[in-house]
Structures are given as structure tokens and as C-alpha cells.
Protein backbone atom coordinates (compact mmCIF):
# COMPACT_ATOMS: atom_id res chain seq x y z
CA UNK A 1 0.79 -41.68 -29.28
CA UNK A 2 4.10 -40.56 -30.17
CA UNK A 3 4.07 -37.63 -27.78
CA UNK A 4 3.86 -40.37 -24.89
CA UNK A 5 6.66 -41.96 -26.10
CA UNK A 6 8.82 -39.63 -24.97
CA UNK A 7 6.70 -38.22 -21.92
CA UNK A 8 9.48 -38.99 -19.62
CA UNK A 9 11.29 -35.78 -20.91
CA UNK A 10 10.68 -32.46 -19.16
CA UNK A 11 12.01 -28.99 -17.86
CA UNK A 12 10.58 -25.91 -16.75
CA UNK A 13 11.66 -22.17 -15.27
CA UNK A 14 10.80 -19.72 -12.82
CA UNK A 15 11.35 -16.00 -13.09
CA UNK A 16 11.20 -13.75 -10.14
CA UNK A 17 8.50 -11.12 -9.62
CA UNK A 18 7.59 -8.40 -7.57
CA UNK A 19 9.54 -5.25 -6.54
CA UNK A 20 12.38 -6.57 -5.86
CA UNK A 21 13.28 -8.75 -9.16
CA UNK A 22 16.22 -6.66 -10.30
CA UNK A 23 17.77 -7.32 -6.99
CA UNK A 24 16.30 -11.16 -7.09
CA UNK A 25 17.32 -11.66 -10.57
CA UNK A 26 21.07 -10.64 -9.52
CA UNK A 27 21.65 -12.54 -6.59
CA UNK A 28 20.23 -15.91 -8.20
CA UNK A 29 22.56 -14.95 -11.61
CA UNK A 30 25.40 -14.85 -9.41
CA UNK A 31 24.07 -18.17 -7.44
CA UNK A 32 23.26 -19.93 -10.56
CA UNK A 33 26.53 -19.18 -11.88
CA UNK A 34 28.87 -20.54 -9.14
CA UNK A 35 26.32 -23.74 -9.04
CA UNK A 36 27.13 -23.85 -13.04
CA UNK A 37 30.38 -24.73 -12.03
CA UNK A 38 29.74 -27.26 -9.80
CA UNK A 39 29.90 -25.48 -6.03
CA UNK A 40 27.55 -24.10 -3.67
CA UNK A 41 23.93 -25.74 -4.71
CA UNK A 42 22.77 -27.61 -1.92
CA UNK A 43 18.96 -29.33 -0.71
CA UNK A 44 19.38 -26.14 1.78
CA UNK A 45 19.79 -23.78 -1.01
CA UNK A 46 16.43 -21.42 -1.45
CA UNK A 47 14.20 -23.00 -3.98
CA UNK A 48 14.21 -19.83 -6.12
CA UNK A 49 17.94 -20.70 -6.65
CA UNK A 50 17.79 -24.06 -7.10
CA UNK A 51 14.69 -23.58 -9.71
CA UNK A 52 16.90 -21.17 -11.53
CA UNK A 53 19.60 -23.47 -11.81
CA UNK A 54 17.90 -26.23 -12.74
CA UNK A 55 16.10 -24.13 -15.42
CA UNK A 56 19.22 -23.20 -16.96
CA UNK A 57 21.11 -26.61 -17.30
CA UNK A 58 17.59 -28.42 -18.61
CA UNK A 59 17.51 -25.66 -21.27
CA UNK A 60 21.56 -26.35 -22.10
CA UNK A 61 21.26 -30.44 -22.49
CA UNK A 62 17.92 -29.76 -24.62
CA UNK A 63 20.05 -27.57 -26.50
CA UNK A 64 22.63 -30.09 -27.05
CA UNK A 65 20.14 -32.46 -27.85
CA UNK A 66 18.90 -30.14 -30.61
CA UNK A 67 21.97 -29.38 -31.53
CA UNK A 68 22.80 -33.51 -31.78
CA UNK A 69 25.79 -33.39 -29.13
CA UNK A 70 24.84 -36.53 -27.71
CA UNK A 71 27.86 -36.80 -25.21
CA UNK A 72 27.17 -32.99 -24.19
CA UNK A 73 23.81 -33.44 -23.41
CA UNK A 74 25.06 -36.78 -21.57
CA UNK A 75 27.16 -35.09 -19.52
CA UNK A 76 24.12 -33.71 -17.66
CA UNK A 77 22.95 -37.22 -16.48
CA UNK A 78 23.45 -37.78 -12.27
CA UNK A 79 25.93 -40.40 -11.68
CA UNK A 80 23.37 -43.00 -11.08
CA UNK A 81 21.44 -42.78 -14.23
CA UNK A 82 25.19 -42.52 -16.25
CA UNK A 83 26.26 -45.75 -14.12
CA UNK A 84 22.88 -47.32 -15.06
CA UNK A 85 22.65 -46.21 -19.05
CA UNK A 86 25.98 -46.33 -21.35
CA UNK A 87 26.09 -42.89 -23.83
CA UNK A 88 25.98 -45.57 -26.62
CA UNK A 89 22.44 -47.12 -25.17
CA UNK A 90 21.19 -43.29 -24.39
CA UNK A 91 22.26 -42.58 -28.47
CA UNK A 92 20.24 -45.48 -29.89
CA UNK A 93 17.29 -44.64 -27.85
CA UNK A 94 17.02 -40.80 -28.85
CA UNK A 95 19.04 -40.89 -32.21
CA UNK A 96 15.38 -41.16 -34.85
CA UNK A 97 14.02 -38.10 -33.01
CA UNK A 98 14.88 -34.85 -34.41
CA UNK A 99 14.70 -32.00 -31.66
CA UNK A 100 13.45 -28.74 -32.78
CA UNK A 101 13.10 -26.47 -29.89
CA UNK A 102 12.00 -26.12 -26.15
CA UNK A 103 10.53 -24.36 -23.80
CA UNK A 104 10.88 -24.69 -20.11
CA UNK A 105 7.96 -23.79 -18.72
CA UNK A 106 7.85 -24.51 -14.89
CA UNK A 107 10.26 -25.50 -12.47
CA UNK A 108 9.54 -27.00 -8.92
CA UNK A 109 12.35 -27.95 -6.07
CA UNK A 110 11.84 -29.93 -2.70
CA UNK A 111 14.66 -30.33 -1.31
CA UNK A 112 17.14 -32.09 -3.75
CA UNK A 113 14.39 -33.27 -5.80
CA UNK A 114 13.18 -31.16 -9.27
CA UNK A 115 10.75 -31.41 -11.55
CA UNK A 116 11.09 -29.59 -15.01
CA UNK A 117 7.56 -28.98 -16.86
CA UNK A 118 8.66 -27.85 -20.57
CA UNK A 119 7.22 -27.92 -24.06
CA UNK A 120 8.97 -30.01 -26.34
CA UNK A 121 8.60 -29.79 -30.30
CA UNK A 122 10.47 -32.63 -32.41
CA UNK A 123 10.12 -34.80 -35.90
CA UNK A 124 10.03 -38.66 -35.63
CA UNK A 125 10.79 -39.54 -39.37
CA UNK A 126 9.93 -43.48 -38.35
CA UNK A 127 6.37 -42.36 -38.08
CA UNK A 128 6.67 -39.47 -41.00
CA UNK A 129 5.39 -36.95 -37.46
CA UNK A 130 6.60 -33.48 -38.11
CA UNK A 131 6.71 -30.44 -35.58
CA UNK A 132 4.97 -32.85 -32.80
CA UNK A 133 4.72 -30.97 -29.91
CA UNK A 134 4.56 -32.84 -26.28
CA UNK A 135 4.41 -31.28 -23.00
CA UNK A 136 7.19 -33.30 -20.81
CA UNK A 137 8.36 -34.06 -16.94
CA UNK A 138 11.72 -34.38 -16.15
CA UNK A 139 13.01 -35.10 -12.81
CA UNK A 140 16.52 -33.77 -11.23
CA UNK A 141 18.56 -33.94 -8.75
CA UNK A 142 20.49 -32.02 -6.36
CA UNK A 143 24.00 -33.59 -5.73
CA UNK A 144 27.67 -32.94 -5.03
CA UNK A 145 27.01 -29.09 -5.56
CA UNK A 146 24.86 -29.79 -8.58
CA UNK A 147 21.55 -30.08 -10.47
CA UNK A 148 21.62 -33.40 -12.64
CA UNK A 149 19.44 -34.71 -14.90
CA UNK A 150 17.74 -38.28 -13.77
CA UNK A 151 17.22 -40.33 -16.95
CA UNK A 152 14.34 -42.58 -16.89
CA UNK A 153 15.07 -44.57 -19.75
């Protein structure tokens, strides 16, 4: 039951393979990185690209939210879902869960939509559950040269 509390969570990754994954891994680094900073990620990018970039900032905000940095791990919300949920209403919801660790274990782009399949291990000291571990979807977006987070709250 607890698990499906929190089902609405999610993120997943792709890596490259075949003969060519030095070269692939290289070009969507580079990619990935200038999209990191907020340029160049499009719904035209290639979905390798955008599946590597999503990967990448759904690993960071579950590492913030391991790490407890609330506001970091806000800052990944698209604008809707930050004009829709106040950091203060996104803290009380997550603040009795305890994070322990991820794993991203698929990602999946259409156009500027992406879904993150990851594996998500937590306490809940409410319920006394330790080391629960809950296989989540989370959806984001691609907008304004950006992957964002889309919080379902």
C-alpha cells in the first residue's frame, strides 16, 4: 500500500549500444550538456538525446530529494506544476518520506512528452516501513530548451 502512495514518482535511462556507442555516447554528452544549461533541447531533438537528458536531471532532483534539498529538487518542476504547487505545499507532502536511493531504469520521449520508469527505495517512519522499494512513473516535459519535471501532486 505504501508503495502506491507514491506511484506517481518515476525516472528511467537509456544507454546507447551497438558499434558506434563511443561515438553515440559523445555526441549526446555534449548534447545533454548544453540542454543542462537550458539551450538547444527541443520536441525535434532525437529521442536518444532527449532520453539522455531527461535521465540525467530525474537522477539529480532524486538526488536532491535524498539528499533533503527540497528547493533544489523543486527547481526541476515545469512552470506549470511550480505555478500550480507552492515549495512549502510540495515540502509537507514529501517531508515523512526518507529517500534512500534510485535507479532510473527506462526512459521514453515522444515528442516533448517523457516518461521516466525508475526504482525507488525509501523509509516512511509514519508506517514504521523501512527500505520499501516501489517501481515509479514520472512524466516530463520538454520546454523552453528544457526537460522539466511534471508534478502530479
Amino acid at each position: 500500500m505504501i508503495g502506491r502512495v507514491f506511484a506517481w514518482e518515476c525516472a528511467a535511462g537509456m544507454v546507447p549500444r551497438g558499434g558506434e556507442q563511443a561515438a553515440a555516447v559523445l555526441v549526446l554528452a555534449l548534447v545533454a550538456g548544453c540542454a543542462a544549461v537550458g539551450g538547444g533541447l527541443t520536441k525535434d531533438s532525437p529521442a536518444a538525446v532527449k532520453e539522455s537528458a531527461v535521465a540525467e536531471r530525474a537522477k539529480a532532483r532524486w538526488q536532491a530529494l535524498i539528499n533533503r534539498n527540497y528547493q533544489e529538487a523543486y527547481g526541476f518542476f515545469s512552470p506549470a506544476s511550480r505555478s500550480t504547487t507552492p515549495l512549502p505545499a510540495f515540502q509537507a507532502k514529501i517531508g515523512p518520506i526518507e529517500y534512500r536511493s534510485v535507479n532510473i531504469d527506462k526512459v521514453e520521449c515522444i515528442v516533448e512528452v517523457c516518461t521516466v520508469k525508475l526504482t525507488l527505495t525509501y523509509d516512511y517512519p509514519p508506517a514504521k516501513a523501512k527500505s520499501v522499494v516501489t517501481l515509479l512513473d514520472e512524466n516530463w516535459i520538454i520546454d523552453q530548451g528544457q526537460a522539466w519535471f511534471v508534478f502530479r501532486g
